[in-house]
Protein backbone atom coordinates (compact mmCIF):
# COMPACT_ATOMS: atom_id res chain seq x y z
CA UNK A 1 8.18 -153.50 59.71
CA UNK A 2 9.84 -150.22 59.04
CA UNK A 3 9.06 -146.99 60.71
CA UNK A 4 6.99 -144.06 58.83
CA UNK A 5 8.36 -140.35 58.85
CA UNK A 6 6.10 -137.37 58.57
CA UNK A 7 7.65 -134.74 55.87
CA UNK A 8 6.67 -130.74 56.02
CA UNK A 9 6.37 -128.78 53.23
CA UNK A 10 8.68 -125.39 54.01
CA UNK A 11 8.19 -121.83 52.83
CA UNK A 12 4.70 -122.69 50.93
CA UNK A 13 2.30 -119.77 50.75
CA UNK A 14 -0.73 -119.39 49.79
CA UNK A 15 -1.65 -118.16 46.09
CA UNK A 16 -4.03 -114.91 45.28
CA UNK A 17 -6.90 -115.56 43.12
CA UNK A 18 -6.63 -111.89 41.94
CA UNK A 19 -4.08 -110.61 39.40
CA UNK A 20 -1.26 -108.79 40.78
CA UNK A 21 -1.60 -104.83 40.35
CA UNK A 22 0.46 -103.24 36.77
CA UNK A 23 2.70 -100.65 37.40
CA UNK A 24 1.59 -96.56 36.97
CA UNK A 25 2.66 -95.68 33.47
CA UNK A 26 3.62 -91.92 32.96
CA UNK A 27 2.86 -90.47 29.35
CA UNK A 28 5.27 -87.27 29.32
CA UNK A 29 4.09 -85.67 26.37
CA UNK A 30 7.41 -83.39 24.36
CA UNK A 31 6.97 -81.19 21.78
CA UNK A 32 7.89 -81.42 17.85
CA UNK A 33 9.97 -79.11 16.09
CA UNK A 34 6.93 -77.71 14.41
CA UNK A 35 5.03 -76.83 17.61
CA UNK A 36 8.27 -75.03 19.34
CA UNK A 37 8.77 -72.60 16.14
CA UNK A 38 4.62 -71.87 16.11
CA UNK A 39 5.39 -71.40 19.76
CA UNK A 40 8.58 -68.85 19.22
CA UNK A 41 5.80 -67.50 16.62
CA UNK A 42 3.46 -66.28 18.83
CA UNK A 43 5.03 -65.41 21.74
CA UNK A 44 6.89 -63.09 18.92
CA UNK A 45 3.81 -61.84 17.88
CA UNK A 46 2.43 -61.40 20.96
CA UNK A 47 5.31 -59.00 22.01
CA UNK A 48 5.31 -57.01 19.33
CA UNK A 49 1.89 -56.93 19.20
CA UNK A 50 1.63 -55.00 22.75
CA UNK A 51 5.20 -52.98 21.80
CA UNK A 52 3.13 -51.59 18.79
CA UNK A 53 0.36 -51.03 21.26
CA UNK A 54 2.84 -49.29 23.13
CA UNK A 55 3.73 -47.09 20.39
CA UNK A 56 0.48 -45.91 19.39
CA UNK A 57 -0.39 -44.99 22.96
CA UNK A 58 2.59 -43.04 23.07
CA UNK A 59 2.18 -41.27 19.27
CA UNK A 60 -1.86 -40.72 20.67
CA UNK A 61 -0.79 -39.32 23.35
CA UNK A 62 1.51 -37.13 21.72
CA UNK A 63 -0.94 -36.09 19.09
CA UNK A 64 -3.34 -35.14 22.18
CA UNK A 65 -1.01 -33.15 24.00
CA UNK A 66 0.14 -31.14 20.75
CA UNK A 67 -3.67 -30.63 20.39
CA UNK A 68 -4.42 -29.44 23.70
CA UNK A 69 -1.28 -27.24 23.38
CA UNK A 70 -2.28 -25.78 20.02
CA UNK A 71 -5.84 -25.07 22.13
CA UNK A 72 -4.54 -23.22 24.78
CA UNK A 73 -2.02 -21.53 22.21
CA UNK A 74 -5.20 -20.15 19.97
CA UNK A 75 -7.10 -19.48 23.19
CA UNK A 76 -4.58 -17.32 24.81
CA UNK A 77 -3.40 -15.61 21.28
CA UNK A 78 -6.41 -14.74 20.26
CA UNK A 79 -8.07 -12.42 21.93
CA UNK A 80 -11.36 -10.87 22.48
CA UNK A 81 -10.76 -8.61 19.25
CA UNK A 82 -13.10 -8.75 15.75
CA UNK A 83 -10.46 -11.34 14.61
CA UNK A 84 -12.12 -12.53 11.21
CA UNK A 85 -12.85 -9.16 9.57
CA UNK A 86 -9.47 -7.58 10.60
CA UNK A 87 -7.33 -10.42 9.68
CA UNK A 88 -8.84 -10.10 6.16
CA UNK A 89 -8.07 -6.60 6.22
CA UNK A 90 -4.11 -7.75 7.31
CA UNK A 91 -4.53 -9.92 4.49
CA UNK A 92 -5.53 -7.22 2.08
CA UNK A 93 -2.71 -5.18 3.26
CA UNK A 94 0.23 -7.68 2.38
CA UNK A 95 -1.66 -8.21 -0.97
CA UNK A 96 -1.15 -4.45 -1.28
CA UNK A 97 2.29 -4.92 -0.66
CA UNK A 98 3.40 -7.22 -3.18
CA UNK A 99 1.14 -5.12 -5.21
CA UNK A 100 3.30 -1.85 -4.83
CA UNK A 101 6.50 -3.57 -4.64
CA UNK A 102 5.91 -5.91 -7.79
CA UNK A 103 8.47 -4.73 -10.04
CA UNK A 104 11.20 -5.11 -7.32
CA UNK A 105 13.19 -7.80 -6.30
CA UNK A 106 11.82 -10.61 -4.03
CA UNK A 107 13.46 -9.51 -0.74
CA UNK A 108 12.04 -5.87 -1.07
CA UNK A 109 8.77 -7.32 -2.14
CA UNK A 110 8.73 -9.54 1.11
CA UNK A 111 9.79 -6.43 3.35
CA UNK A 112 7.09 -4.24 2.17
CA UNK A 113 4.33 -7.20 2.09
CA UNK A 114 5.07 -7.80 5.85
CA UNK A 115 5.95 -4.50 7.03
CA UNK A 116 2.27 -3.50 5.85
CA UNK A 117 0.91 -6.52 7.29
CA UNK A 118 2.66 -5.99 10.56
CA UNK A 119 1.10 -2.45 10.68
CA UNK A 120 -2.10 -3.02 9.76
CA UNK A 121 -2.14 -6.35 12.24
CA UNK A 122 -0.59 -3.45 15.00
CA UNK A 123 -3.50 -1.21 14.19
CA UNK A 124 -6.45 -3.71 13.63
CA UNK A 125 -5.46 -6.38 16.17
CA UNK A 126 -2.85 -5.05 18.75
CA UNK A 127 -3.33 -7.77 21.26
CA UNK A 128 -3.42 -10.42 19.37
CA UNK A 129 -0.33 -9.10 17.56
CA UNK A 130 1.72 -9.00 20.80
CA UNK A 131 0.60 -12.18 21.92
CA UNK A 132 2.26 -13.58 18.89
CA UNK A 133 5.13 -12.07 19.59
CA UNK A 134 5.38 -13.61 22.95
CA UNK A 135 4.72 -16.52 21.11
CA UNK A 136 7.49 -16.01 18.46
CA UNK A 137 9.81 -15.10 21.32
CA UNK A 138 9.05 -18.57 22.94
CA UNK A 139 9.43 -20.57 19.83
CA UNK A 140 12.84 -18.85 19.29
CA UNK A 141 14.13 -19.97 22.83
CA UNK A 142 12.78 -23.68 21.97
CA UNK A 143 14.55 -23.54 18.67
CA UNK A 144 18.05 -22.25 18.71
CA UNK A 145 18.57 -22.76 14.77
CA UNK A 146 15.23 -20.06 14.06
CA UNK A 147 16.80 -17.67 17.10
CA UNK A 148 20.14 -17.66 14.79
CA UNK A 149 18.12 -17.24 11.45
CA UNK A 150 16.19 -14.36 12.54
CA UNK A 151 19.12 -12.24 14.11
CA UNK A 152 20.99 -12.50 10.59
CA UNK A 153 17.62 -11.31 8.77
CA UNK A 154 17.71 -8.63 11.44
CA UNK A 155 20.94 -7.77 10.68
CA UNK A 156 20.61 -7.64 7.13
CA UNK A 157 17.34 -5.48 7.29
CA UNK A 158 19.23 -3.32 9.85
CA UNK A 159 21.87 -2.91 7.08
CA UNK A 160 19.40 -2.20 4.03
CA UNK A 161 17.32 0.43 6.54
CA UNK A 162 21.05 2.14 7.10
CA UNK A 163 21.21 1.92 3.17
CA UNK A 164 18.07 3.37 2.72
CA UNK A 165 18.06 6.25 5.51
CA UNK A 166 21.33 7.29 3.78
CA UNK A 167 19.80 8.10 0.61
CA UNK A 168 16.86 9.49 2.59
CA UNK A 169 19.20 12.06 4.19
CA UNK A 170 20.95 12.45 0.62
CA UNK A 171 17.49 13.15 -0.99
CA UNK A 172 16.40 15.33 1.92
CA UNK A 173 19.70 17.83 1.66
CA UNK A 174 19.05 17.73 -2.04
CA UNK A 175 15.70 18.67 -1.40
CA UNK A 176 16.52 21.27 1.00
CA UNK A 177 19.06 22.51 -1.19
CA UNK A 178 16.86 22.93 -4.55
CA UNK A 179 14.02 24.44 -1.88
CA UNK A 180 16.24 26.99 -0.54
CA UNK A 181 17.33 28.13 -3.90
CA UNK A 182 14.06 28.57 -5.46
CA UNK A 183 13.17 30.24 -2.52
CA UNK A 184 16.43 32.53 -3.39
CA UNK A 185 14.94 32.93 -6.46
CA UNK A 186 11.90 33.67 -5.50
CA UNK A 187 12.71 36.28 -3.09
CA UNK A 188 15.04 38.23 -5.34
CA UNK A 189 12.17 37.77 -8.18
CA UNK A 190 9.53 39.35 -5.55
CA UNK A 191 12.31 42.28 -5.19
CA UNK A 192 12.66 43.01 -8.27
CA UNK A 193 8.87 42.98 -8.49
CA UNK A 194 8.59 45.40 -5.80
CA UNK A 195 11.79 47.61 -6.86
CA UNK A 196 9.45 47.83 -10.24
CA UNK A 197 5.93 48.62 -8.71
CA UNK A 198 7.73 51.10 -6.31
CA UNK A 199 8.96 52.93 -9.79
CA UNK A 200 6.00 52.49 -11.55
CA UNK A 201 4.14 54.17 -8.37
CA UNK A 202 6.87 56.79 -8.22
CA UNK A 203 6.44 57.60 -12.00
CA UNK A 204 2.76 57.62 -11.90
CA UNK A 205 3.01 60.30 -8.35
CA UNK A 206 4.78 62.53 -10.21
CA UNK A 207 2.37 62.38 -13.56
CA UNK A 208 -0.33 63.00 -11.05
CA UNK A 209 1.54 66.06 -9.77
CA UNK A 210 1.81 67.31 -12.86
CA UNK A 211 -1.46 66.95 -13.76
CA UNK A 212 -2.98 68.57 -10.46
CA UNK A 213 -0.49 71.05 -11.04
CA UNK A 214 -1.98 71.56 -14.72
CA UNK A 215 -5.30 71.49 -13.66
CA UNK A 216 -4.92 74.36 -11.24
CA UNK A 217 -2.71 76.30 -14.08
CA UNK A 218 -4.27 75.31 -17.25
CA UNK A 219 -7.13 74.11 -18.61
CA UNK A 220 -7.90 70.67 -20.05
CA UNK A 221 -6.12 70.74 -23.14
CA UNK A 222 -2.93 71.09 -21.31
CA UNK A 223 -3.72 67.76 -18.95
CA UNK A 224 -4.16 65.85 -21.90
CA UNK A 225 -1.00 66.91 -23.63
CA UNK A 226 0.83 66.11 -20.44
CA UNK A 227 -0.74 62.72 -20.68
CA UNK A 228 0.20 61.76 -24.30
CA UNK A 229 3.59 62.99 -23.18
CA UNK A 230 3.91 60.88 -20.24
CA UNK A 231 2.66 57.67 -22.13
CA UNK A 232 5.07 58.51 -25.09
């Protein structure tokens, strides 16, 4: 009889009677075309959204400042002075002007509507008029351009007042001229005024001497003879 062998099963395990586990699947999610423009599109917006924000703050601001400066401007210009009836009585005055000066040219009628105006404002409201020029002043040192403008009007207003005080002084001598000869003529008219009374009184002293000489010579008939003679 032969011998029996015993045979080993090797590397046998033992089988689970669950199902193995599936691996983790990651869903990364990327975005289309179309969602990465709408994205550009409002982050675009967005920005410029708050820039315009921005803007109008900064234009608000601005606006409020100018206001609060035009405030204080008014407040410390005008003063404590009867401001509405005597501005309408500066306005009446450069109304005048135009008025007087309305058949010359434009420049004179300016110069006379605001000279008036200026010295009725001087007269009616001389606070408030200097205040403005402090004002005007200030404005001209901000603004170099308006500085420049008004020292050539000065100039040429300095020139036309030359102008015009030179045929003042021309019409003044003339004046003074004509005035002392009619006062030449006058004075030698009043002489020979007086050289004529002083005759007239002479002739009529010596027809009253001849008359009181009459009257202690002769009687009336004689006087009047004397008379008729003298008048003859």
């Amino acid at each position: 009889m032969g011998q029996s062998q015993t045979v080993y099963a090797e590397g046998r395990t033992k089988l689970s009677i669950y199902d193995e586990p599936q691996p983790k699947v990651v869903i990364v999610e990327s975005p289309t075309k179309l969602e990465e423009h709408i994205a550009y599109a409002q982050k675009y917006a967005h920005s410029t959204l708050e820039e315009s924000k921005g803007h109008v703050y900064s234009i608000h601001k601005r606006v409020k400042d100018f206001e609060n400066e035009v405030i204080t401007t008014v407040q410390t210009t005008v003063t404590d002075e009867d401001f509405f009836p005597n501005s309408l009585f500066v306005g009446v005055a450069a109304l005048a002007g135009t008025i007087i000066a309305r058949r010359r040219n434009l420049f004179l009628r300016f110069a006379t509507s605001s000279a008036l105006a200026y010295g009725a404002s001087a007269y009616l409201l001389p606070k408030t008029t200097h205040n403005l020029g402090v004002q005007w002043e200030r404005l001209e040192n901000q603004c170099p351009h308006l500085k420049s403008a008004h020292q050539s009007v000065n100039g040429v207003v300095k020139c036309a007042r030359k102008e015009v005080e030179g045929v003042l002084a021309q019409l003044k001598n003339t004046v003074e001229s004509n005035k002392r000869l009619l006062v030449d003529q006058f004075q030698s008219g009043v002489g020979k005024l007086k050289e004529e009374a002083l005759k007239d009184k002479q002739a009529f002293d010596e027809i009253k001497k001849d008359v009181e000489s009459m009257y202690s010579t002769r009687s009336n008939p004689g006087v009047e003879e004397t008379l008729k003679k003298s008048k003859q």
